[in-house]
C-alpha atoms as a PDB file:
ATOM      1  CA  UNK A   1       0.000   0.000   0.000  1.00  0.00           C
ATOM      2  CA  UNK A   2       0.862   3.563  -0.797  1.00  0.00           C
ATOM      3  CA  UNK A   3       2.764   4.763   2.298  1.00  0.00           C
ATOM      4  CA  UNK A   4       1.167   8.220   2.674  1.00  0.00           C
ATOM      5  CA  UNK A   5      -2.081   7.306   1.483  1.00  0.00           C
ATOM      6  CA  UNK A   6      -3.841   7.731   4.910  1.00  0.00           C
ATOM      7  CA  UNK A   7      -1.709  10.565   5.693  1.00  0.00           C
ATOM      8  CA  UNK A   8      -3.596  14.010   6.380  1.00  0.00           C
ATOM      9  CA  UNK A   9      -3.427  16.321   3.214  1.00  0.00           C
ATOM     10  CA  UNK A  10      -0.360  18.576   3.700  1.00  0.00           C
ATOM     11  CA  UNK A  11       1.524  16.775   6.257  1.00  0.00           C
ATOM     12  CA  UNK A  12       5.308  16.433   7.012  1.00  0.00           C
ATOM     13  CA  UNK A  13       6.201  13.171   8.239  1.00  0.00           C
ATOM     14  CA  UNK A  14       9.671  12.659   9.729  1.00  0.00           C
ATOM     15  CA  UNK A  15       9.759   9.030   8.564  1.00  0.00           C
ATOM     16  CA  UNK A  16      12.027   8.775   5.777  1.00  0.00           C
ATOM     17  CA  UNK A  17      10.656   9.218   2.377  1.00  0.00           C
ATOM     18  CA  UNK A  18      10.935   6.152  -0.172  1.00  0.00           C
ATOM     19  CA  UNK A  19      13.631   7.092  -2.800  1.00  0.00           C
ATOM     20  CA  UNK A  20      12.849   8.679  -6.234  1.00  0.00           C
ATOM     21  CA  UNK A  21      14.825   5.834  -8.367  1.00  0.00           C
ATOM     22  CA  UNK A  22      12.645   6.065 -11.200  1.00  0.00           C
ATOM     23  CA  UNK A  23      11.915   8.544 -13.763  1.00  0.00           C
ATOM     24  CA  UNK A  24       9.373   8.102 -17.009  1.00  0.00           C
ATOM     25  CA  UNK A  25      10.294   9.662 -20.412  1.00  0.00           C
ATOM     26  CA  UNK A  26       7.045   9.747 -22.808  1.00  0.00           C
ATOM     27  CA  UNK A  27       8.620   9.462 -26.347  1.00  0.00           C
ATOM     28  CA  UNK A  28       5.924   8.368 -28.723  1.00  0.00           C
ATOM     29  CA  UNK A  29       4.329  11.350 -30.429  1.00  0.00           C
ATOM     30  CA  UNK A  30       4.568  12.207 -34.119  1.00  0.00           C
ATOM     31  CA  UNK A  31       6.399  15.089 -34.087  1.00  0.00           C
ATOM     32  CA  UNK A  32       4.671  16.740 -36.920  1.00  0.00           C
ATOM     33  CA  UNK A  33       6.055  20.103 -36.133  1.00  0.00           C
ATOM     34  CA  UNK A  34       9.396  18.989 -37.622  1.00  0.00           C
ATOM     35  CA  UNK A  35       7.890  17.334 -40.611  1.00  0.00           C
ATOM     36  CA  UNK A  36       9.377  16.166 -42.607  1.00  0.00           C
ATOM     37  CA  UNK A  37      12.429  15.245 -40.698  1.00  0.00           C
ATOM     38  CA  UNK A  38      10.294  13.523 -38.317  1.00  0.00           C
ATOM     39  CA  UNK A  39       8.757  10.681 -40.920  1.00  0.00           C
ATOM     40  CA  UNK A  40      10.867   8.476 -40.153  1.00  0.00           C
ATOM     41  CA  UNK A  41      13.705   9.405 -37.092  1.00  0.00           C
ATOM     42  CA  UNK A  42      12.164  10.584 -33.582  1.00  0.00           C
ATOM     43  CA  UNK A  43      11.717  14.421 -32.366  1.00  0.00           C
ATOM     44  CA  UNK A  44      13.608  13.605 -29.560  1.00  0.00           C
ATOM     45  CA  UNK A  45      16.435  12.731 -31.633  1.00  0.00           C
ATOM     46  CA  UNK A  46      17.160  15.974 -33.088  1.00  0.00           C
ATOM     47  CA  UNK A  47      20.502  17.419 -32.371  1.00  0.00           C
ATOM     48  CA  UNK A  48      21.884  19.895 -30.176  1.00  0.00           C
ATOM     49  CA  UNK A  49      24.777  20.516 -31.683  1.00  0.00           C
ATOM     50  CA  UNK A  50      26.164  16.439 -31.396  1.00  0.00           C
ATOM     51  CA  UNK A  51      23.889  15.508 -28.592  1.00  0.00           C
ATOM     52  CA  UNK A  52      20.550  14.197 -29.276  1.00  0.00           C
ATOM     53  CA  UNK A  53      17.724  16.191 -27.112  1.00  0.00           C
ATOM     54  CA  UNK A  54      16.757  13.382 -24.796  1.00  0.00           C
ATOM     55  CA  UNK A  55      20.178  12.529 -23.884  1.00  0.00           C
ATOM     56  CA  UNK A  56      19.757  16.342 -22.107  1.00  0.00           C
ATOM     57  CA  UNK A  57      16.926  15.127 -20.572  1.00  0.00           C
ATOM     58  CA  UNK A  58      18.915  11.083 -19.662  1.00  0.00           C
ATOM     59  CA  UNK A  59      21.369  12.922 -18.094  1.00  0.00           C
ATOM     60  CA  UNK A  60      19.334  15.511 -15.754  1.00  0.00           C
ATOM     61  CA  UNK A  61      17.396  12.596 -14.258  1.00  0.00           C
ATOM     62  CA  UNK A  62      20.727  10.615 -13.905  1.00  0.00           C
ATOM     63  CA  UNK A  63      22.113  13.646 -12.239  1.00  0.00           C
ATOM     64  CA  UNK A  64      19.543  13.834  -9.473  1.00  0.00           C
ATOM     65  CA  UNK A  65      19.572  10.315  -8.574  1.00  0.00           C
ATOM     66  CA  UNK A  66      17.684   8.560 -10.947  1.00  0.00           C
ATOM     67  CA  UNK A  67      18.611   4.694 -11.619  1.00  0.00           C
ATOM     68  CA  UNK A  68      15.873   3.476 -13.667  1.00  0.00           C
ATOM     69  CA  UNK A  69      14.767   5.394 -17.068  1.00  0.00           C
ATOM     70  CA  UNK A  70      11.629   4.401 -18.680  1.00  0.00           C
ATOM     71  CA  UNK A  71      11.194   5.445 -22.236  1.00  0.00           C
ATOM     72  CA  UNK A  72       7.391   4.834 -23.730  1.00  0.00           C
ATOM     73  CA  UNK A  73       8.111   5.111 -27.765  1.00  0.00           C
ATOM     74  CA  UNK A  74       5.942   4.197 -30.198  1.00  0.00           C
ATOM     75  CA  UNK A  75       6.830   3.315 -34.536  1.00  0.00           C
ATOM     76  CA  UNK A  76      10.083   4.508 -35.776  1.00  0.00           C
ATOM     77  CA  UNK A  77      11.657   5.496 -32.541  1.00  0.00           C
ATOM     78  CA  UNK A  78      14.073   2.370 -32.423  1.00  0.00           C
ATOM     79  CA  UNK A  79      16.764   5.161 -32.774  1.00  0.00           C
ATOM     80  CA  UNK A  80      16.219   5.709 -29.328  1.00  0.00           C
ATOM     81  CA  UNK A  81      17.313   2.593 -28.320  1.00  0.00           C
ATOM     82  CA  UNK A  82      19.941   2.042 -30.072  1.00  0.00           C
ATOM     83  CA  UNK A  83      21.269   5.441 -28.752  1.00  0.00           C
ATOM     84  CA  UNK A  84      21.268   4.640 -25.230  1.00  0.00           C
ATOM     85  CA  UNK A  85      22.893   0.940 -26.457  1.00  0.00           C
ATOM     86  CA  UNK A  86      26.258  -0.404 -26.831  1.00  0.00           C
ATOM     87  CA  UNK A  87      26.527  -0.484 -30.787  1.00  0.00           C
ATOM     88  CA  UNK A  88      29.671  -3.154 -30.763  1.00  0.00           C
ATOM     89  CA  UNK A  89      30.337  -2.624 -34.662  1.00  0.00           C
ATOM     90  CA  UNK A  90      30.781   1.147 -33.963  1.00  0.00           C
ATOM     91  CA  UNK A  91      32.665   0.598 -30.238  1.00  0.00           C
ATOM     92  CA  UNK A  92      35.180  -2.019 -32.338  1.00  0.00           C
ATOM     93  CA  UNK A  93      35.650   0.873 -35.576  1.00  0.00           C
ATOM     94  CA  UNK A  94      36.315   3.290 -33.069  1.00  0.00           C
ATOM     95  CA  UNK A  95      39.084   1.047 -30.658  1.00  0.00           C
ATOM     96  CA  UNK A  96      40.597  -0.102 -34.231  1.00  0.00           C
ATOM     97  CA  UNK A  97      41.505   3.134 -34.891  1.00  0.00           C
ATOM     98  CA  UNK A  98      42.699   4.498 -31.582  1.00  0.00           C
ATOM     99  CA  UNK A  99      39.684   6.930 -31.169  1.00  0.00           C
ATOM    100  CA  UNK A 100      39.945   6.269 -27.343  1.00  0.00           C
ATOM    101  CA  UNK A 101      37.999   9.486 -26.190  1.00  0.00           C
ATOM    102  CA  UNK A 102      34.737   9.007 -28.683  1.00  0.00           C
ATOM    103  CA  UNK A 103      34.548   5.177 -27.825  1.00  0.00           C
ATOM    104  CA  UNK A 104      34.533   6.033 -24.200  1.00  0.00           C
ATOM    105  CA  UNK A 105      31.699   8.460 -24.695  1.00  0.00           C
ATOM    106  CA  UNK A 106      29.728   5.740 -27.074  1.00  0.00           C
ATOM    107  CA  UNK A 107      30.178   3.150 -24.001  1.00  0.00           C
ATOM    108  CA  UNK A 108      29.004   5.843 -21.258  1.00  0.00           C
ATOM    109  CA  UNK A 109      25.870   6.966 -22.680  1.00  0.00           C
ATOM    110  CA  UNK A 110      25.123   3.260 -22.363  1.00  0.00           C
ATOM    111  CA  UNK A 111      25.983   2.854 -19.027  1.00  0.00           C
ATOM    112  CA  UNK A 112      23.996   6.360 -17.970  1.00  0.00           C
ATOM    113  CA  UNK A 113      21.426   4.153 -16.209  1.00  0.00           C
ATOM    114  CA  UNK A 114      18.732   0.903 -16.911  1.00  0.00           C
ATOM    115  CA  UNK A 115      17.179   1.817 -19.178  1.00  0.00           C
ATOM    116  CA  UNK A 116      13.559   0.008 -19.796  1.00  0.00           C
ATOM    117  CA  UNK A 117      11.536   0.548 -23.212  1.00  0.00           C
ATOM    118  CA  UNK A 118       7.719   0.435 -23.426  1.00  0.00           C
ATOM    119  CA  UNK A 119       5.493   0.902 -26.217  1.00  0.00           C
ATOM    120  CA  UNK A 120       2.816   2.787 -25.935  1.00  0.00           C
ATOM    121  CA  UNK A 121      -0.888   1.390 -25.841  1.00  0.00           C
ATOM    122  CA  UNK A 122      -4.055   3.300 -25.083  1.00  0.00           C
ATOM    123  CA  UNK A 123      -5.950   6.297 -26.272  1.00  0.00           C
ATOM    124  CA  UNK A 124      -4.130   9.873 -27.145  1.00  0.00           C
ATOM    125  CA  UNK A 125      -3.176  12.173 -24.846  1.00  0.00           C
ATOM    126  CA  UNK A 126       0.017  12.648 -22.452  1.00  0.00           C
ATOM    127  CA  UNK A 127      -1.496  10.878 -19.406  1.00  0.00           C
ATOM    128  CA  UNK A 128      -1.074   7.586 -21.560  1.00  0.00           C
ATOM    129  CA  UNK A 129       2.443   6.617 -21.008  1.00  0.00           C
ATOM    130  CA  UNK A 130       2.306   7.279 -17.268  1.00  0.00           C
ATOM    131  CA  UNK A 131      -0.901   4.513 -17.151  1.00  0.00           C
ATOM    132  CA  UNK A 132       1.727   2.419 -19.844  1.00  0.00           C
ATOM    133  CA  UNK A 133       4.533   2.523 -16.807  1.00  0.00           C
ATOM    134  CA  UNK A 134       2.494   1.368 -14.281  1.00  0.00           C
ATOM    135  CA  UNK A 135       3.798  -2.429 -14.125  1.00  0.00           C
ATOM    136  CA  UNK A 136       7.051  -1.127 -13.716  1.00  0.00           C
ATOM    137  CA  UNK A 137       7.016   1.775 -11.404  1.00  0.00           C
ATOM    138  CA  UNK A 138       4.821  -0.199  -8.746  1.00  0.00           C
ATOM    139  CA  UNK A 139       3.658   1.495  -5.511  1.00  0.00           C
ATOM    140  CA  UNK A 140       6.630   4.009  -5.752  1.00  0.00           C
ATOM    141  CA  UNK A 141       7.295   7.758  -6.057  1.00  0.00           C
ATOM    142  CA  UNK A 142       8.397   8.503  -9.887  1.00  0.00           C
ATOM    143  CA  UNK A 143       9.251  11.166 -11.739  1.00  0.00           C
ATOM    144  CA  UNK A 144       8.288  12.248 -16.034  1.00  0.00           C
ATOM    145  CA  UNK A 145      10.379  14.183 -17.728  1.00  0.00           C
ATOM    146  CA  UNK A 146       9.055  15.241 -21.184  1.00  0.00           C
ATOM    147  CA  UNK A 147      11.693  14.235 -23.862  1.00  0.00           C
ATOM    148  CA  UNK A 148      11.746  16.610 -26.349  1.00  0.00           C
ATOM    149  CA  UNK A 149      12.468  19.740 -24.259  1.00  0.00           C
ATOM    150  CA  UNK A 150      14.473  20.603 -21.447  1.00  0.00           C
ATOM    151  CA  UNK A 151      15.728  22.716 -18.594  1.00  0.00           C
ATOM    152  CA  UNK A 152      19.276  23.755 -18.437  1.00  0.00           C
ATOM    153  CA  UNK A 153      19.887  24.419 -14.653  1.00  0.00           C
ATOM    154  CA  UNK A 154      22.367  23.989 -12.067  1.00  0.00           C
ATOM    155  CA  UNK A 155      21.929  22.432  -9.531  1.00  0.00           C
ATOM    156  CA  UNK A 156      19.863  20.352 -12.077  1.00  0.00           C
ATOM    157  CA  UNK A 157      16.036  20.911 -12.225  1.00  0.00           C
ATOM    158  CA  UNK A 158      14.745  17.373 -10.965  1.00  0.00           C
ATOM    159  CA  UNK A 159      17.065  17.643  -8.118  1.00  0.00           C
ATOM    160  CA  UNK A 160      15.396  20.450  -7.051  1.00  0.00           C
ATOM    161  CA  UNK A 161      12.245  19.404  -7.203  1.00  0.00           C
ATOM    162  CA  UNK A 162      12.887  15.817  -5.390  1.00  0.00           C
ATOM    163  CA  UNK A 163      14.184  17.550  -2.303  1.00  0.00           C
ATOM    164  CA  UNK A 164      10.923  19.426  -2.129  1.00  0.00           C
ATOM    165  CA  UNK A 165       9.273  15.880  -2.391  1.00  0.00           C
ATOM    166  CA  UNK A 166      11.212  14.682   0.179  1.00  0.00           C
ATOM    167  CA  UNK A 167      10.418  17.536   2.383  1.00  0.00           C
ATOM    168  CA  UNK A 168       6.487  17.359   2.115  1.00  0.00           C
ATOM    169  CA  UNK A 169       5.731  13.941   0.549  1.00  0.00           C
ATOM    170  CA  UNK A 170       3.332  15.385  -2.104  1.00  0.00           C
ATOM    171  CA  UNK A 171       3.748  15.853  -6.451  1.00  0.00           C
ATOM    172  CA  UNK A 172       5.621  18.323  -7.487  1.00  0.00           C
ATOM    173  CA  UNK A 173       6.202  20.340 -10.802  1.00  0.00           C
ATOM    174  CA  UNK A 174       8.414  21.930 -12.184  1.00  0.00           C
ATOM    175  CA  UNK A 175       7.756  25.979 -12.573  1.00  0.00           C
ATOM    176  CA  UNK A 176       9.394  28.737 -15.033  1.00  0.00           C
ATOM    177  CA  UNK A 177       8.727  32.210 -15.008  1.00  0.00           C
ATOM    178  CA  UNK A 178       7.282  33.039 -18.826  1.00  0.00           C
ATOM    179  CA  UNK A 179       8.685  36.800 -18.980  1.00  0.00           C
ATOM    180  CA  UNK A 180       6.892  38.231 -22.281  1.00  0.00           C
ATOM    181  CA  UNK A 181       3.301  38.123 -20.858  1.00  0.00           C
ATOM    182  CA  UNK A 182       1.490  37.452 -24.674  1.00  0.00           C
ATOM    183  CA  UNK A 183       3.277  34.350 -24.136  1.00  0.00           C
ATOM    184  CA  UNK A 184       1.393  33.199 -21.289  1.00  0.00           C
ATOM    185  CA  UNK A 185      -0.855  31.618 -23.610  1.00  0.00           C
ATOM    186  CA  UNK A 186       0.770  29.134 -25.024  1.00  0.00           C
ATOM    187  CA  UNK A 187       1.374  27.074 -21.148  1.00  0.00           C
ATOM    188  CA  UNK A 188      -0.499  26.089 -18.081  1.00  0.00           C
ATOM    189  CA  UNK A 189      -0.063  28.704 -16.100  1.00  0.00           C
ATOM    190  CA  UNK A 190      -0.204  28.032 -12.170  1.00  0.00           C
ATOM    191  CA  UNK A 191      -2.479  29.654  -9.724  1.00  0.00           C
ATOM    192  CA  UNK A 192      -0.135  29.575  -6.286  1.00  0.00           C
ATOM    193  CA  UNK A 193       0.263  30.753  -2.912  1.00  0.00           C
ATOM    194  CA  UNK A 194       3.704  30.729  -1.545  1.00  0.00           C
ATOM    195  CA  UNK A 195       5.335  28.353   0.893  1.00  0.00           C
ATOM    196  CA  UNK A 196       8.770  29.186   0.907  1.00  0.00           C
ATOM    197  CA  UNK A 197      11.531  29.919  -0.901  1.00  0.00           C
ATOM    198  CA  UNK A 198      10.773  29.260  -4.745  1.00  0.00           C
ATOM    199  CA  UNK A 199       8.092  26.938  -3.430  1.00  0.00           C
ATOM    200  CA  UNK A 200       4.519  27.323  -4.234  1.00  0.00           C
ATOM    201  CA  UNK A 201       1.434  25.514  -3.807  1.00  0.00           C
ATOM    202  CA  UNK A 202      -1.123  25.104  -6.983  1.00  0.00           C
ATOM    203  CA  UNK A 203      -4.389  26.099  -6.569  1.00  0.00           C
ATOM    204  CA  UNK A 204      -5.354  24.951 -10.063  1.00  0.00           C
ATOM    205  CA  UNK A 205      -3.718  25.120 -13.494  1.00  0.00           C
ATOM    206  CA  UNK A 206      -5.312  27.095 -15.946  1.00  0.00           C
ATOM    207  CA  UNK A 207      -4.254  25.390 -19.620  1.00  0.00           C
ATOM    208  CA  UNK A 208      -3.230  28.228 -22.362  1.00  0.00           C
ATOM    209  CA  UNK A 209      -4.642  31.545 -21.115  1.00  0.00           C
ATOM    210  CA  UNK A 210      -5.951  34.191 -22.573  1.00  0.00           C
ATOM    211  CA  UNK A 211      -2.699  36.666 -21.002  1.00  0.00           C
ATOM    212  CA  UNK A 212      -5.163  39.490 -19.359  1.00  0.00           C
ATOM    213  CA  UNK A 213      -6.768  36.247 -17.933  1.00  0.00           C
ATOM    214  CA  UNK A 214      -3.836  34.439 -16.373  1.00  0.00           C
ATOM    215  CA  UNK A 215      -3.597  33.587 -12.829  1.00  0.00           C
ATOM    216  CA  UNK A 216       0.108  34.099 -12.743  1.00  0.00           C
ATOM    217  CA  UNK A 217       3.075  33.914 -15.060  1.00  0.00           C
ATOM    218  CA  UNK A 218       4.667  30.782 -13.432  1.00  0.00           C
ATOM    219  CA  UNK A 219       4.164  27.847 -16.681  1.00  0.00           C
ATOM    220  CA  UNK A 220       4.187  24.517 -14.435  1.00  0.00           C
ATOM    221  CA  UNK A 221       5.433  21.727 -17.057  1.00  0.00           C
ATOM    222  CA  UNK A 222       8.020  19.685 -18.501  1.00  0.00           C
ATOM    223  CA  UNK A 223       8.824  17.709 -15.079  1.00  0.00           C
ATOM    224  CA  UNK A 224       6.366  16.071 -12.420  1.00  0.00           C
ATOM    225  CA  UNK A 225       7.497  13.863  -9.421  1.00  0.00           C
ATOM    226  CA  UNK A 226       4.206  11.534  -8.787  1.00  0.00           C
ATOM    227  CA  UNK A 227       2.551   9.665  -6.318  1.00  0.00           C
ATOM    228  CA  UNK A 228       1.699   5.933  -7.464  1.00  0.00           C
ATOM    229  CA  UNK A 229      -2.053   7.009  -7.116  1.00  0.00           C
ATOM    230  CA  UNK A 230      -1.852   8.801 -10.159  1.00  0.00           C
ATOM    231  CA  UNK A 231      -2.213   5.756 -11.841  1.00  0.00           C
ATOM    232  CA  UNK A 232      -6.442   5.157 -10.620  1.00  0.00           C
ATOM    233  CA  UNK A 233      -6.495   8.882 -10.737  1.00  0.00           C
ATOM    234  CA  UNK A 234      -5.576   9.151 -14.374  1.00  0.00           C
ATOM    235  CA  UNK A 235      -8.132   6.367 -14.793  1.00  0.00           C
ATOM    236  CA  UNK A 236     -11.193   7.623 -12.685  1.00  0.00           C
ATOM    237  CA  UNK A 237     -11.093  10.652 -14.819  1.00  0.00           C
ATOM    238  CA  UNK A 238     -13.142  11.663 -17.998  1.00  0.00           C
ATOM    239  CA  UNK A 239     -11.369  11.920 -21.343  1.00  0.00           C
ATOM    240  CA  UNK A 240     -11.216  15.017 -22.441  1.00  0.00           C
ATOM    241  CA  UNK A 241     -11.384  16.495 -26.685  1.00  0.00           C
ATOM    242  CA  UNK A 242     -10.753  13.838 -28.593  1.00  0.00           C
ATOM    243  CA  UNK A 243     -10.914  10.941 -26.101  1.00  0.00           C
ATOM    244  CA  UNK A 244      -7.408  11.993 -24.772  1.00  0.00           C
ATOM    245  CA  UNK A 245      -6.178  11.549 -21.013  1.00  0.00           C
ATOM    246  CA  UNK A 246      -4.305  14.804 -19.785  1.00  0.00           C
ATOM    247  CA  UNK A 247      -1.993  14.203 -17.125  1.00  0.00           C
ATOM    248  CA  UNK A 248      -3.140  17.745 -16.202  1.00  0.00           C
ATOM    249  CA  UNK A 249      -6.467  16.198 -14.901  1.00  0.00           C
ATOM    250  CA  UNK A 250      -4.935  13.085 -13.059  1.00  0.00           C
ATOM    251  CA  UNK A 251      -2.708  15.559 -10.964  1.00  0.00           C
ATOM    252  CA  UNK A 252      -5.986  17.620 -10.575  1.00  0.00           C
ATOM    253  CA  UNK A 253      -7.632  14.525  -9.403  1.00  0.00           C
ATOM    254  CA  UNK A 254      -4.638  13.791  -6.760  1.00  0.00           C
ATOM    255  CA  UNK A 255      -5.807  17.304  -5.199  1.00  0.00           C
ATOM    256  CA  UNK A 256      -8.439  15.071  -3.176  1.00  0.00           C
ATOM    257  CA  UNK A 257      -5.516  13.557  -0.821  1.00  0.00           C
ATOM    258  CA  UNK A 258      -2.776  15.736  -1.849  1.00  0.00           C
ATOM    259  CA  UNK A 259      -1.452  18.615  -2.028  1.00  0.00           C
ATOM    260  CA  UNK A 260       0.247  20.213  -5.356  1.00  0.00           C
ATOM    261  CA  UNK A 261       3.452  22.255  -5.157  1.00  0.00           C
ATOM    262  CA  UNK A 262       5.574  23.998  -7.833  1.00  0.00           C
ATOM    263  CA  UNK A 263       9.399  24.801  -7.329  1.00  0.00           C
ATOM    264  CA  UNK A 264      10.287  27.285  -9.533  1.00  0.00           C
ATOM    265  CA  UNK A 265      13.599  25.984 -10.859  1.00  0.00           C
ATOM    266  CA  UNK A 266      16.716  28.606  -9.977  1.00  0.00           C
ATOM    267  CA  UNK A 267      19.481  28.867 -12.117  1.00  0.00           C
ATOM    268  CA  UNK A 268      17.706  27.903 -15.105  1.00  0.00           C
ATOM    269  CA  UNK A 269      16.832  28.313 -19.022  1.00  0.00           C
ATOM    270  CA  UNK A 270      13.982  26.115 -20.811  1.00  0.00           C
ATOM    271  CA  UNK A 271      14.732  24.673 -24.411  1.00  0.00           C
ATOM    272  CA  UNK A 272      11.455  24.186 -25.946  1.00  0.00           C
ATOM    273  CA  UNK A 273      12.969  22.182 -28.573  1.00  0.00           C
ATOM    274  CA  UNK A 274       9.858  20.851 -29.895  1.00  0.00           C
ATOM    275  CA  UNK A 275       9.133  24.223 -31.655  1.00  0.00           C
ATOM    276  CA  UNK A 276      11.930  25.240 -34.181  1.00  0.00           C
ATOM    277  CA  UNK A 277      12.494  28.728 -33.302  1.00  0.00           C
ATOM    278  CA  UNK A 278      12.674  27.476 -30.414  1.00  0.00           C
ATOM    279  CA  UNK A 279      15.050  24.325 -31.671  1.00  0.00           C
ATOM    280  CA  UNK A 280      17.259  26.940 -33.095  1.00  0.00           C
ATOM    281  CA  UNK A 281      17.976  29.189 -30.391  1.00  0.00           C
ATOM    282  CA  UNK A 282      18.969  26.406 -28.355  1.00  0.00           C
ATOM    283  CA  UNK A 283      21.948  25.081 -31.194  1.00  0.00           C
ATOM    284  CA  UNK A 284      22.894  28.654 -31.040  1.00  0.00           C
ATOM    285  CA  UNK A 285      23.611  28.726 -27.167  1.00  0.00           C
ATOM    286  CA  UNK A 286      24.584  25.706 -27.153  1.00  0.00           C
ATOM    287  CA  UNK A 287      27.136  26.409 -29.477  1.00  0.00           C
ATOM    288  CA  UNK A 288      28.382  29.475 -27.771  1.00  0.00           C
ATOM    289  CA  UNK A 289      29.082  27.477 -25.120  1.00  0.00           C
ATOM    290  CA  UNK A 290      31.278  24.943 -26.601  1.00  0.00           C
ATOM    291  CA  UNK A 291      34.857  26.093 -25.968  1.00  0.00           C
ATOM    292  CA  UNK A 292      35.822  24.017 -29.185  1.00  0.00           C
ATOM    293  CA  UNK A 293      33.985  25.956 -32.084  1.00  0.00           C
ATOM    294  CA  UNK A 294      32.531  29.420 -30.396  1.00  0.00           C
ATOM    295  CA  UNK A 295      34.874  31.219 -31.420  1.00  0.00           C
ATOM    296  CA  UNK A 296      35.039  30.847 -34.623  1.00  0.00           C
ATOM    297  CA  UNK A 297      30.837  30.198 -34.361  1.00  0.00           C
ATOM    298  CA  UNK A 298      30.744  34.097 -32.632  1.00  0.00           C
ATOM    299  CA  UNK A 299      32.803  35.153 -35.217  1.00  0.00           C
ATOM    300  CA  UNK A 300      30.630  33.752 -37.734  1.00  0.00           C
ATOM    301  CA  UNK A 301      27.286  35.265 -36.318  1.00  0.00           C
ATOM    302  CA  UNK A 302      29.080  38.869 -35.740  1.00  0.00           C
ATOM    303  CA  UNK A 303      29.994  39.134 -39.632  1.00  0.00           C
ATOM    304  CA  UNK A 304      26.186  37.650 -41.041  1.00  0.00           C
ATOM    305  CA  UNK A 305      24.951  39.642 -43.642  1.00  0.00           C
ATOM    306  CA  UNK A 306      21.141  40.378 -42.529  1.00  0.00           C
END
């Protein structure tokens, strides 16, 4: 049985909280915003620079503890997999020829974690692959991670997060300030009181906005850290347009023995790389970053003719 689950809403328990060892990665969608490059090789695939999006997300869950990485994928995302695999043709080519420091980075993105692949059954919507995971996350805590976007942050942005789990026991999202307000519509935007420090608790979420209508301009997505009962909630719950299951209406749902907070993630910057302007701002900063080609990649950018 759940451990909390006859614990009074909002309580801190001293007793040690189980461990957040496992973290879900939904990976199955079309990704018909980069058609036609999607057809036939994965969103989440796209590059930053020479690192695949989701391996950004692989290694901020890796980073705050996580052992156990659950991908839900659905047709043509076997890339995926054989990303986070040992490819033994390319490991040999690359010890043949002495390339000792690209082998070794081959082998470690295998050995990032265990990583577990499920495809994904069940109507639209994102609150499928969660349901999909349930066999293997059991009566644990777990976290999602969405994995085609990401937040840059230090310390990294689950981290934060689980040690507000493990202070008050309930789910958690993450939060980012959305600066421009006209932008305000294109998120779930978080009503909150404040609880501390960067910690808030959500009153409701209010899904895309109108701007003059939005509670706040804290945007709680990208990364949860659930209860196990999100499982019945996300199945006591009514599809919504188009027979789809929002995970935004399971958490809802958890508000009956819960409550919800948001930690606004400190340090940050969020790479929607699922939208291309978007994609492209993040290979540019990205790039600037990289001590091997920015300057030559500044250079480049100073001198553009536009």
């Amino acid at each position: 049985m759940w451990p909390f689950g006859k614990v009074q809403k909002g309580t801190q328990m001293s007793t040690n909280r189980p461990k957040i060892r496992k973290a879900v990665i939904p990976a199955a969608g079309y990704g018909t915003r980069f058609l036609p490059m999607t057809k036939a090789s994965p969103k989440e695939m796209l590059p930053i620079i020479d690192k695949p999006v989701i391996q950004y997300v692989v290694e901020e869950a890796v980073a705050s503890g996580i052992e156990d990485i659950i991908i839900v994928t659905g047709y043509n995302k076997r890339a995926i997999e054989d990303h986070f695999d040992h490819g033994l043709e390319l490991e040999n080519y690359l010890k043949e020829r002495g390339k000792t420091e690209q082998l070794e980075e081959c082998q470690k993105i295998a050995e990032m974690a265990n990583f577990i692949y499920i495809r994904q059954k069940g109507p639209y919507g994102n609150g499928t692959p969660i349901l999909n995971a349930e066999a293997i996350i059991g009566d644990e805590p777990f976290a999602v991670l969405w994995g085609d976007e990401f937040i840059y942050s230090e310390p990294p942005r689950l981290k934060q997060m689980i040690e507000v789990y493990e202070k008050y026991g309930d789910p958690v999202i993450s939060g980012v300030r959305i600066p421009n307000k006209k932008d305000l519509s294109k998120y779930g935007i978080a009503k909150i009181h404040p609880v501390e420090d960067k910690v808030f608790e959500i009153e409701e979420i209010v899904e895309k906005p109108e701007p003059d209508q939005a509670p706040s301009d804290l945007a709680t997505h990208g990364a949860y850290i659930l209860t196990p009962d999100i499982f019945d909630a996300l199945r006591s719950i009514e599809p919504g347009k188009g027979g789809e299951i929002w995970l935004t209406d399971g958490i809802n749902a958890l508000k009956k023995n819960h409550k919800i907070y948001a930690r606004e993630i400190e340090n940050s910057k969020y790479y929607d790389t699922g939208n291309k302007l978007e994609y492209l701002k993040a290979n540019v900063d990205f790039g600037l970053k990289r001590a091997d080609i920015n300057g030559d990649f500044k250079e480049y950018l100073k001198n553009l003719d536009i």
